[in-house]
C-alpha atoms as a PDB file:
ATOM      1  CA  UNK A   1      17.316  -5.648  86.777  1.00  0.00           C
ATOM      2  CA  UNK A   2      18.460  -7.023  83.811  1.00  0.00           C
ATOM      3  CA  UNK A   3      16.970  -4.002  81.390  1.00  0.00           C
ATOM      4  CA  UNK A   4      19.142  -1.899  83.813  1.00  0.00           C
ATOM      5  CA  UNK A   5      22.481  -3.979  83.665  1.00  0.00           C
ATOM      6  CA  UNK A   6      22.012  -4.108  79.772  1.00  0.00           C
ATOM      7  CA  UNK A   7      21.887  -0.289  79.875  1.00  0.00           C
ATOM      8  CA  UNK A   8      25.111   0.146  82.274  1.00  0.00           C
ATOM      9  CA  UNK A   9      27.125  -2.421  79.820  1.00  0.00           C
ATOM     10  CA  UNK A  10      25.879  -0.280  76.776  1.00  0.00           C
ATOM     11  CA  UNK A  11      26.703   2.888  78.433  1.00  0.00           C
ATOM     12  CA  UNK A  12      30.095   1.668  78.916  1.00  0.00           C
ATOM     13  CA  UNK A  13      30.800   0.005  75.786  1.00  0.00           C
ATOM     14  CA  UNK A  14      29.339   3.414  74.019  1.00  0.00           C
ATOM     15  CA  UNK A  15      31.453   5.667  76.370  1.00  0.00           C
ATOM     16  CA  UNK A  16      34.698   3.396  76.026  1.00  0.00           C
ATOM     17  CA  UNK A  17      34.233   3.216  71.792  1.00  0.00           C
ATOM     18  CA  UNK A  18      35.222   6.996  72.083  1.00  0.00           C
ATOM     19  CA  UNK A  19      38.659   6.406  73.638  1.00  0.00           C
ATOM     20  CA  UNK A  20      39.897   4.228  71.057  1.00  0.00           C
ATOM     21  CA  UNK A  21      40.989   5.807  67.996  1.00  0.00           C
ATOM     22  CA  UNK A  22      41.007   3.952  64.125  1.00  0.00           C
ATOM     23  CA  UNK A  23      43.782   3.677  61.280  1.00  0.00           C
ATOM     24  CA  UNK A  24      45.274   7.489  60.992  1.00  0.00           C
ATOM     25  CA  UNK A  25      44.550   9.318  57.785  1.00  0.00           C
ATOM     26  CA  UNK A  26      46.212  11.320  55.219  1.00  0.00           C
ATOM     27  CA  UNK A  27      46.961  14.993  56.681  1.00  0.00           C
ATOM     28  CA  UNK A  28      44.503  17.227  54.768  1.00  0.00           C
ATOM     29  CA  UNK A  29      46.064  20.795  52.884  1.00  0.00           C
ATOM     30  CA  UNK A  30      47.527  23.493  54.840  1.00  0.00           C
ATOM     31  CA  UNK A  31      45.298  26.129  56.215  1.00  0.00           C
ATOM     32  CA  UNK A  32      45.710  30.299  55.620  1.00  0.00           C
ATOM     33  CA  UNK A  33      48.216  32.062  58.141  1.00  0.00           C
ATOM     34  CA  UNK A  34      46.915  33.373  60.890  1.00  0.00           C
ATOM     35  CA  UNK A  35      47.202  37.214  62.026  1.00  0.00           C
ATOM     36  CA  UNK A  36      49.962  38.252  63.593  1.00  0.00           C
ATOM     37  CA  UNK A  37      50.267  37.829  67.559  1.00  0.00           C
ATOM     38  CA  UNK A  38      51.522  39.984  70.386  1.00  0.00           C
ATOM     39  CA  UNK A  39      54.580  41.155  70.776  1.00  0.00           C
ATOM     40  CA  UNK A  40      56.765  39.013  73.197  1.00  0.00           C
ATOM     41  CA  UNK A  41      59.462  39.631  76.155  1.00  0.00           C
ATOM     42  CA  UNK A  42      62.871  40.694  75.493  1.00  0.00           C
ATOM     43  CA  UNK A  43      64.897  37.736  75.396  1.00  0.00           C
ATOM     44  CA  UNK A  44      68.781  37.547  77.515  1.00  0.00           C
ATOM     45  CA  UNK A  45      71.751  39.446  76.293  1.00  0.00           C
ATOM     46  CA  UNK A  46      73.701  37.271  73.912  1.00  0.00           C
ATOM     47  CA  UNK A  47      77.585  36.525  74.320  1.00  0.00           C
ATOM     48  CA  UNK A  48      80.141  39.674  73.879  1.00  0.00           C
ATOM     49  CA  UNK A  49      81.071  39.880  70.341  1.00  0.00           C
ATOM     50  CA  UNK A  50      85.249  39.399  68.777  1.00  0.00           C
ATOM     51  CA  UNK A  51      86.300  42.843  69.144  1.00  0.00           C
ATOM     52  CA  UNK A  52      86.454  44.776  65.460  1.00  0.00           C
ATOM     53  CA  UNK A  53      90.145  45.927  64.008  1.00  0.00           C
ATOM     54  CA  UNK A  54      91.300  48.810  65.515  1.00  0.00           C
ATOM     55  CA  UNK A  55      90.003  52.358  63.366  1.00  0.00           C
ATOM     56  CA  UNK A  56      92.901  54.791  61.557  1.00  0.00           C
ATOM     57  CA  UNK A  57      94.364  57.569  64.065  1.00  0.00           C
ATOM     58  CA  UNK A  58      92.328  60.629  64.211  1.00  0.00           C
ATOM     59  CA  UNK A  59      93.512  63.787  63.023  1.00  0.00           C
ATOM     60  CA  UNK A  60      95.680  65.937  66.168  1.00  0.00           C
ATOM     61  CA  UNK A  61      93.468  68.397  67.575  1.00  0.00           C
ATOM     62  CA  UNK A  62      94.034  72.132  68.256  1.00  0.00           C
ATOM     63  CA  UNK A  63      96.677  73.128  71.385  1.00  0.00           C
ATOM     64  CA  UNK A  64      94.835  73.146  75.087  1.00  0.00           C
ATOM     65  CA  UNK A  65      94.803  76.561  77.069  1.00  0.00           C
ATOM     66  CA  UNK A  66      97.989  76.739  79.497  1.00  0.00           C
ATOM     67  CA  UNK A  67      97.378  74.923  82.928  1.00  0.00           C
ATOM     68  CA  UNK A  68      98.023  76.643  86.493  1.00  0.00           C
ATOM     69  CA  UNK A  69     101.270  75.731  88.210  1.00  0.00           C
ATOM     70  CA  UNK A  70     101.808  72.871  90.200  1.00  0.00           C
ATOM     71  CA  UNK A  71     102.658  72.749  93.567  1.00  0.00           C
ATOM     72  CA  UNK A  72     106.549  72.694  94.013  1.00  0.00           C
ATOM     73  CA  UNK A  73     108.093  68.740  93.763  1.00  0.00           C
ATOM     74  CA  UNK A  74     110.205  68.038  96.739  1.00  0.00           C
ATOM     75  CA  UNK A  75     114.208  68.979  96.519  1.00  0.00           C
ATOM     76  CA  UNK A  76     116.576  66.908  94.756  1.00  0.00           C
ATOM     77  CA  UNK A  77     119.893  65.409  95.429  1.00  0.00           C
ATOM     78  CA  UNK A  78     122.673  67.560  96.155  1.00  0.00           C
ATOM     79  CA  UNK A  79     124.986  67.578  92.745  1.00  0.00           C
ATOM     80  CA  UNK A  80     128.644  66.045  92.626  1.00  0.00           C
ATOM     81  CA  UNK A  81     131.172  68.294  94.180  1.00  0.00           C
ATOM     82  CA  UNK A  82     132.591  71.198  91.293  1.00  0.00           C
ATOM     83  CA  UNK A  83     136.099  70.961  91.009  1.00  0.00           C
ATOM     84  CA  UNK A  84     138.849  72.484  92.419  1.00  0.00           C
ATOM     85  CA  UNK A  85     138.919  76.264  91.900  1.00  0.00           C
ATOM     86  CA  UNK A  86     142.408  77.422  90.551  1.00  0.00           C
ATOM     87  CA  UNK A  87     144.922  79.144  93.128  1.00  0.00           C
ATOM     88  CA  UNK A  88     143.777  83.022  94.176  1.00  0.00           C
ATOM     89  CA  UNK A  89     146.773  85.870  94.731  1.00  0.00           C
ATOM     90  CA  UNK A  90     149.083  86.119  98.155  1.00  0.00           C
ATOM     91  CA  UNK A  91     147.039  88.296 100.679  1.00  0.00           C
ATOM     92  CA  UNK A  92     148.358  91.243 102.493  1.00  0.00           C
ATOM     93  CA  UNK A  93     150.193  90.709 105.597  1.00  0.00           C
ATOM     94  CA  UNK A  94     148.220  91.667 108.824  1.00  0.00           C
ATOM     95  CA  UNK A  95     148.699  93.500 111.697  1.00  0.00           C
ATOM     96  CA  UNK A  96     150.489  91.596 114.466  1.00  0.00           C
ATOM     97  CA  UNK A  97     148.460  90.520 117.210  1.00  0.00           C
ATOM     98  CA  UNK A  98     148.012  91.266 121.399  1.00  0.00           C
ATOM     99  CA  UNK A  99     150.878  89.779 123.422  1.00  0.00           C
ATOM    100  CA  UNK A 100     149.096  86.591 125.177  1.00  0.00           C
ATOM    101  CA  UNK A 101     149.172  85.505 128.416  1.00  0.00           C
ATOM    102  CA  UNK A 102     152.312  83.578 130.057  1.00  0.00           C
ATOM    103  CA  UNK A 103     151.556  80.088 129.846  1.00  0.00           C
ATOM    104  CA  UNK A 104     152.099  76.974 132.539  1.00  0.00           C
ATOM    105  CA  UNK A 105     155.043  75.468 132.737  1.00  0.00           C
ATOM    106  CA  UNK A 106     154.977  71.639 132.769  1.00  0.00           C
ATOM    107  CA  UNK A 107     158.237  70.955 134.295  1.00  0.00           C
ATOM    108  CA  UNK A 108     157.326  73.019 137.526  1.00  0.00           C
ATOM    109  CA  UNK A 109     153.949  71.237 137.654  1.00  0.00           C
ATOM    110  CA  UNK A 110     154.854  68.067 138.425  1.00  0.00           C
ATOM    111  CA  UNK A 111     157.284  66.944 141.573  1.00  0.00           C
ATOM    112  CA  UNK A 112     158.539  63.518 143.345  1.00  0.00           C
ATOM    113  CA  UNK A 113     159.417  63.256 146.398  1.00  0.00           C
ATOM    114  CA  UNK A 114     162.206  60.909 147.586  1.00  0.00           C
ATOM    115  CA  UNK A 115     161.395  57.380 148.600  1.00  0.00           C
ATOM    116  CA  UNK A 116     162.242  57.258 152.243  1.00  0.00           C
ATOM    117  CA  UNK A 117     158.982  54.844 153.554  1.00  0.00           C
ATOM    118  CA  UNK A 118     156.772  52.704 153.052  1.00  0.00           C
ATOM    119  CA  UNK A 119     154.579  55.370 152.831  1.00  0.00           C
ATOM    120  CA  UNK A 120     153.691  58.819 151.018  1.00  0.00           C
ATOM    121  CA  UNK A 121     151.497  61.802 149.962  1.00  0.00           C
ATOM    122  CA  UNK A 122     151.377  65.109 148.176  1.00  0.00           C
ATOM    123  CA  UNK A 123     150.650  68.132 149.578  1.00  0.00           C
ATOM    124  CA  UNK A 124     147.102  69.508 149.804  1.00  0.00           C
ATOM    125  CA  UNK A 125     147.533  71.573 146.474  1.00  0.00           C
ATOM    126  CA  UNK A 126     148.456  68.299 144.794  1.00  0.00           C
ATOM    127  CA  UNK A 127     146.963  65.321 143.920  1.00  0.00           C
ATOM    128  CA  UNK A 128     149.039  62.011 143.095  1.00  0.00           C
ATOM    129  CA  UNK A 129     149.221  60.660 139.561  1.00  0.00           C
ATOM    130  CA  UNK A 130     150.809  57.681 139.976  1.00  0.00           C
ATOM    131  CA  UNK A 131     152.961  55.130 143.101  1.00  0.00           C
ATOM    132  CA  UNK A 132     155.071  51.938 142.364  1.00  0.00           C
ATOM    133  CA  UNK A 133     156.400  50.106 145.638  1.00  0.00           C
ATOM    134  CA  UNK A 134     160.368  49.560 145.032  1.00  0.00           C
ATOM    135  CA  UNK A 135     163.206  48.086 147.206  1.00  0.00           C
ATOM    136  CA  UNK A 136     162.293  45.176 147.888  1.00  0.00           C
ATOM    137  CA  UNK A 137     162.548  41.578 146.084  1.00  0.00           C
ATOM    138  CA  UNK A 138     159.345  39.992 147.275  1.00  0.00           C
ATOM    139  CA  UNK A 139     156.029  41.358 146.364  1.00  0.00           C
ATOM    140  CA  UNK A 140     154.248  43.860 148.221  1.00  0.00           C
ATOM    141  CA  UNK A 141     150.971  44.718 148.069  1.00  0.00           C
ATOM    142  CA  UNK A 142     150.230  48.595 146.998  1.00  0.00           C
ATOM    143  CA  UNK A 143     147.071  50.844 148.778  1.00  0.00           C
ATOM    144  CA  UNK A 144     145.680  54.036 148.017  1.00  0.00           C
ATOM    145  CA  UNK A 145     144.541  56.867 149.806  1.00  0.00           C
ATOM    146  CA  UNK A 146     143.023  59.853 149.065  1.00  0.00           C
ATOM    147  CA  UNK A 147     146.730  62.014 148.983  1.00  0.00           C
ATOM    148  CA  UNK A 148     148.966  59.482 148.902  1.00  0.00           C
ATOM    149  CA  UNK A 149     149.951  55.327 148.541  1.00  0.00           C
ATOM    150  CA  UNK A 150     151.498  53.000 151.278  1.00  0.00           C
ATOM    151  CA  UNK A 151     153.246  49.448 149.985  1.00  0.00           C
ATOM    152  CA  UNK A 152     152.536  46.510 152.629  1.00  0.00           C
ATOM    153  CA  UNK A 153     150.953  46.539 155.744  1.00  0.00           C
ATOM    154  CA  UNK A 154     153.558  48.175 158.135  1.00  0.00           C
ATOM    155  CA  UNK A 155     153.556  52.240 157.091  1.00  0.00           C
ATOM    156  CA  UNK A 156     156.605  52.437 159.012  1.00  0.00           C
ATOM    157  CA  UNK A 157     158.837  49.594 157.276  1.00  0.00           C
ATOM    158  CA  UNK A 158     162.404  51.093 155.904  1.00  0.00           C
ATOM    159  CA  UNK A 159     162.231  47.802 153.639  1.00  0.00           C
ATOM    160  CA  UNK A 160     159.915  48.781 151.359  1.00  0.00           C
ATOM    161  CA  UNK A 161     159.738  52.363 149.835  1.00  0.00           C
ATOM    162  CA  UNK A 162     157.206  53.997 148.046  1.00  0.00           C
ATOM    163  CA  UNK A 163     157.514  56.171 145.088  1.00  0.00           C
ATOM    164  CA  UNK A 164     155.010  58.615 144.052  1.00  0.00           C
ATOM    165  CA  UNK A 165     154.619  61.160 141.912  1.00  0.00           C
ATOM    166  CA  UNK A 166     152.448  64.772 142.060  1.00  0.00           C
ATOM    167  CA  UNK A 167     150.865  66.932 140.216  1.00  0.00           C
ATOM    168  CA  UNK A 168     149.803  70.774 141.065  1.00  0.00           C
ATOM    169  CA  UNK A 169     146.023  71.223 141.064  1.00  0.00           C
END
């Protein structure tokens, strides 16, 4: 057993000697280049560039062939007002004209009859344009009806009068 633990140790000792390395030498002369490898990937885009100063202006080319027509643009404004055209020449007279028909008079259209009552109406072909209640001091309520007005409450009274006044229909 002892033969066999001598030859572990030296085993060890003669596998460990190989790990440690001794004073570094001087590096010896270059060797030849070697052939030339594959080629490799293409590598990323690099950044953009400054633009370059603009170039001189071309010379103008020839003159295009016509174009169709365009569709019509939509109206315009209406313009200012021209000015005033200048006076034209008198006219002949014309011929007179029919004989028209006889119009209404006013004054016959409209009639009031006398205040006698409290109460008072037009006739059927009338129709009343306007009443006022008068003889009397103290206030007195004024109605309508349909042909007529009456001031108060008593239609009868001689102490208030009514005044109306009628038109033709």
């Amino acid at each position: 057993m002892r033969w066999t633990l001598l030859a572990l140790t030296m085993a060890a000792a003669v596998a460990l000697g190989g790990c440690f390395e001794g004073k570094q030498g001087p590096a010896g002369p270059a060797g030849a280049q070697g052939a030339q490898g594959a080629k490799g990937d293409k590598g990323d885009a690099g950044a953009q560039g400054v633009a370059g100063a603009a170039g001189a202006v071309g010379a103008r080319g020839e003159k295009g062939e016509k174009g169709d027509t365009g569709a019509a643009g939509a109206q315009g404004l209406a313009g200012a007002a021209g000015a005033r055209g200048e006076r034209g020449e008198k006219g002949d007279k014309g011929d007179r004209g029919d004989k028209g028909d006889a119009g209404v008079s006013t004054a016959a259209s409209f009639r009031v009859p006398p205040a006698t009552a409290a109460r008072a109406s037009c006739n059927a072909d009338e129709v009343m344009i306007t009443a006022m209640c008068v003889g009397s001091s103290t206030y007195q309520a004024l109605s309508f009806e349909p042909q007529g007005a009456q001031c108060g409450s008593d239609p009868a009274s001689t102490a208030v009068k009514v005044a109306i006044v009628c038109a033709k229909k």
